[in-house]
C-alpha atoms as a PDB file:
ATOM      1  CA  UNK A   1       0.000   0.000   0.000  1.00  0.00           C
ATOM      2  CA  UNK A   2       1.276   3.600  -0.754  1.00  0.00           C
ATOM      3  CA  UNK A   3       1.626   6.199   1.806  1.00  0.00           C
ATOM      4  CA  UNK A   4      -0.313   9.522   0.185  1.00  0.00           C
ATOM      5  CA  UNK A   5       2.047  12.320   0.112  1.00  0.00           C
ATOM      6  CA  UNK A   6       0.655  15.678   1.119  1.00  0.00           C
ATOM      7  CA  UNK A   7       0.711  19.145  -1.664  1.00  0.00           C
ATOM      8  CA  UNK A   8       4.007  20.264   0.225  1.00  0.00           C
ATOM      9  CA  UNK A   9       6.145  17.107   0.469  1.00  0.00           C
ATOM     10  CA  UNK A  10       5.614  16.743  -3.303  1.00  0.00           C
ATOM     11  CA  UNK A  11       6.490  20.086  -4.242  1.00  0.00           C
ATOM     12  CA  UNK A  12       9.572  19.628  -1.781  1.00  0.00           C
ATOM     13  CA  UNK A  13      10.813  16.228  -4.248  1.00  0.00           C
ATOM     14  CA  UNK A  14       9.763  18.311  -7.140  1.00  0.00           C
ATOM     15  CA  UNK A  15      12.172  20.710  -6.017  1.00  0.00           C
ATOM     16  CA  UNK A  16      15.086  18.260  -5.333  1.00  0.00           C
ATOM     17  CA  UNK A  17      14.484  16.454  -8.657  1.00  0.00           C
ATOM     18  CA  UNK A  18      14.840  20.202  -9.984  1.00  0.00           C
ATOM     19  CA  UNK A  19      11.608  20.775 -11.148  1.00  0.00           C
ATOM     20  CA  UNK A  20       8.953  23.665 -10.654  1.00  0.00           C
ATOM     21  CA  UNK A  21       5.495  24.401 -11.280  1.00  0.00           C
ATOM     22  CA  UNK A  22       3.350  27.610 -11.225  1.00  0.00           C
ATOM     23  CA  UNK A  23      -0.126  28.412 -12.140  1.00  0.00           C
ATOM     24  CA  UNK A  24      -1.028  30.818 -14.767  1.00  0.00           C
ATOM     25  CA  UNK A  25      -4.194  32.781 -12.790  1.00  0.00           C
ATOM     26  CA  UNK A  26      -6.936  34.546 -14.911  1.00  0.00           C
ATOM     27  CA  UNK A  27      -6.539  31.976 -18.310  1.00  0.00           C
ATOM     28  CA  UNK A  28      -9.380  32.893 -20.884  1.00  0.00           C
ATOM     29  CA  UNK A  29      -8.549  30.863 -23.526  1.00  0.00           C
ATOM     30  CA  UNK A  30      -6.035  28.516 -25.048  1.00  0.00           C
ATOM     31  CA  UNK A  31      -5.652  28.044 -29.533  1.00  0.00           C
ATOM     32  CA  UNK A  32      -3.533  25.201 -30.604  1.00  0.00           C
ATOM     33  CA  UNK A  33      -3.457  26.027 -34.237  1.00  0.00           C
ATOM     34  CA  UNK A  34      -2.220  23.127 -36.924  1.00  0.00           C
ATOM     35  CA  UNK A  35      -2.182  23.392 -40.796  1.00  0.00           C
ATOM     36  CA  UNK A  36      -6.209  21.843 -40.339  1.00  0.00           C
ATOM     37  CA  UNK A  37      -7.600  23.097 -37.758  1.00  0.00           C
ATOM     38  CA  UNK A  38      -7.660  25.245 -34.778  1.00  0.00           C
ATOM     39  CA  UNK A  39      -8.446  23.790 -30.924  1.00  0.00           C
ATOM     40  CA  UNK A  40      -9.840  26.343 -28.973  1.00  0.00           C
ATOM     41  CA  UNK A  41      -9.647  25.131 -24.866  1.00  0.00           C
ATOM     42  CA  UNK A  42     -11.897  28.648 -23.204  1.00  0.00           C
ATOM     43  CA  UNK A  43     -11.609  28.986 -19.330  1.00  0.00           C
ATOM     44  CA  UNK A  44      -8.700  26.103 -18.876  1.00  0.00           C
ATOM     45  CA  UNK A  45      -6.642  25.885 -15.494  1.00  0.00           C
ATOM     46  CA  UNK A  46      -2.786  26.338 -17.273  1.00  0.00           C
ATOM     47  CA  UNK A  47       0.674  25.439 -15.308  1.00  0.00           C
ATOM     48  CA  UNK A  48       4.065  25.882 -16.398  1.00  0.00           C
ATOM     49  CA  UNK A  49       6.327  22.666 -15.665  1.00  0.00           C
ATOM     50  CA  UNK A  50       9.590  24.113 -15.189  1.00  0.00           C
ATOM     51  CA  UNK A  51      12.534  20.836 -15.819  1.00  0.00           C
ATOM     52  CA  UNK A  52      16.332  21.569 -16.559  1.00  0.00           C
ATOM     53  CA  UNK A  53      15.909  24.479 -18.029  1.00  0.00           C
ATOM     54  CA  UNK A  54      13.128  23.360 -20.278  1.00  0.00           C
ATOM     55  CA  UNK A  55       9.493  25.057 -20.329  1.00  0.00           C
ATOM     56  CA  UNK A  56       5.912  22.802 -20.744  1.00  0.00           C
ATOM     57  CA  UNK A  57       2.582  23.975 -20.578  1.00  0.00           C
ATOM     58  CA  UNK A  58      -0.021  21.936 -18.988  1.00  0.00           C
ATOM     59  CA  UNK A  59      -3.258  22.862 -19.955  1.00  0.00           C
ATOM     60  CA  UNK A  60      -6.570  20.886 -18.011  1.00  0.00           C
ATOM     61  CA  UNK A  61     -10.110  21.063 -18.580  1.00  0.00           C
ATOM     62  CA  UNK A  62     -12.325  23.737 -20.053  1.00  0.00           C
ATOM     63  CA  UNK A  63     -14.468  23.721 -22.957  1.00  0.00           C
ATOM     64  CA  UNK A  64     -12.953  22.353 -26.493  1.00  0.00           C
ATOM     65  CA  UNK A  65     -14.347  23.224 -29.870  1.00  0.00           C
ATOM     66  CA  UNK A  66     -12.751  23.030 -32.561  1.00  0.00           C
ATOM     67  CA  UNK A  67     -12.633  25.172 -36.064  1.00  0.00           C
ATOM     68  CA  UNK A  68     -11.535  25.221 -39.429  1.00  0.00           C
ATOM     69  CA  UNK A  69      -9.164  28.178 -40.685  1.00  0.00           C
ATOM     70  CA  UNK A  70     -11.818  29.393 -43.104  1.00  0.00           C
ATOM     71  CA  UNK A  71     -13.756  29.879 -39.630  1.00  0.00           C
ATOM     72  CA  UNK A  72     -10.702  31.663 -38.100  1.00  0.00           C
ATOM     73  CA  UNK A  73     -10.698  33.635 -40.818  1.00  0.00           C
ATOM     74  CA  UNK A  74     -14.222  34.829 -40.965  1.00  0.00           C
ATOM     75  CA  UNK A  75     -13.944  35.401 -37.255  1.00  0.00           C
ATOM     76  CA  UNK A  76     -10.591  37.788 -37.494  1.00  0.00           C
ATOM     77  CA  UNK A  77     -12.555  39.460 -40.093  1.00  0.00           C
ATOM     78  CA  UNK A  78     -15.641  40.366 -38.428  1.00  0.00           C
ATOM     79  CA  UNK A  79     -13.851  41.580 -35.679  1.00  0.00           C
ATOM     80  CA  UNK A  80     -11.801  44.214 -37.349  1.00  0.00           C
ATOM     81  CA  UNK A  81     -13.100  47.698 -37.118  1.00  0.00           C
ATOM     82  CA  UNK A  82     -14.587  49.032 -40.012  1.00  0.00           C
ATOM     83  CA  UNK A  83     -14.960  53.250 -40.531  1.00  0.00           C
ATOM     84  CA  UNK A  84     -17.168  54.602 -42.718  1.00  0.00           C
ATOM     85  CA  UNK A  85     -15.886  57.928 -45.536  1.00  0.00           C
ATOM     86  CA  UNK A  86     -17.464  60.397 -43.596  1.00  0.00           C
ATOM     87  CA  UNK A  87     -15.321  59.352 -40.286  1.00  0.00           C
ATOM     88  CA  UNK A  88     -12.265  58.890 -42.399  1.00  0.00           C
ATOM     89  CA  UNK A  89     -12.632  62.430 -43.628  1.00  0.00           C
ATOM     90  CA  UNK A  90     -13.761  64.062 -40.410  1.00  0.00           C
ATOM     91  CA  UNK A  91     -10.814  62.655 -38.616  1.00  0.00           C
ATOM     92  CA  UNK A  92      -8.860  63.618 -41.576  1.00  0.00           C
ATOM     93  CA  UNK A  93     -10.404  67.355 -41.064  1.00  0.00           C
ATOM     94  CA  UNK A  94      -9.688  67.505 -37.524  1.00  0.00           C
ATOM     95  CA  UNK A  95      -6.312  67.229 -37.887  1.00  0.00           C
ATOM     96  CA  UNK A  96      -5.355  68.786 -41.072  1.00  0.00           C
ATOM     97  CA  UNK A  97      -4.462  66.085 -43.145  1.00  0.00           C
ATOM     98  CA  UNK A  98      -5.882  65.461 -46.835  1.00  0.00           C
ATOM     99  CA  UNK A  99      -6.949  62.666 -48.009  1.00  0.00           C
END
């Protein structure tokens, strides 16, 4: 039978075995983008798994969807602003620039 070691004994062994691991706080979302498809993780818990020197990102629970680039795309483009002549030319007014 194994004895269950408590949060700070592990982190002590962690430590020794030179390894360390924070939480990132306030995560929204995570994209994982390949040539096919992007993963979209929103509200995940994320820690960073420090080990000789090397970085990895652990990234648990939340919800998943997924989305093809012609999505992405679409969604980039709907969110850029859009200004119409007569703002374009009021600004333009305003601070003595032509057009």
């Amino acid at each position: 039978m194994h004895k269950r070691m408590n949060p700070r004994e592990q982190r002590r062994m962690m430590e020794r075995m030179g390894m360390n691991m924070d939480s990132v706080a306030d995560v929204q979302q995570v994209i994982i983008r390949t040539a096919s498809k992007d993963i979209v993780i929103d509200e995940p818990e994320v820690a960073i798994l420090q080990v000789q020197g090397q970085k990895m990102y652990q990234v648990i629970g939340g919800q998943v969807s997924e989305q093809a680039p012609s999505q992405r795309q679409a969604a980039e483009a709907a969110a850029a602003p859009t200004f119409s002549e007569e703002d374009v030319q009021l600004v333009a007014d305003q601070t003595g620039r032509s057009l």
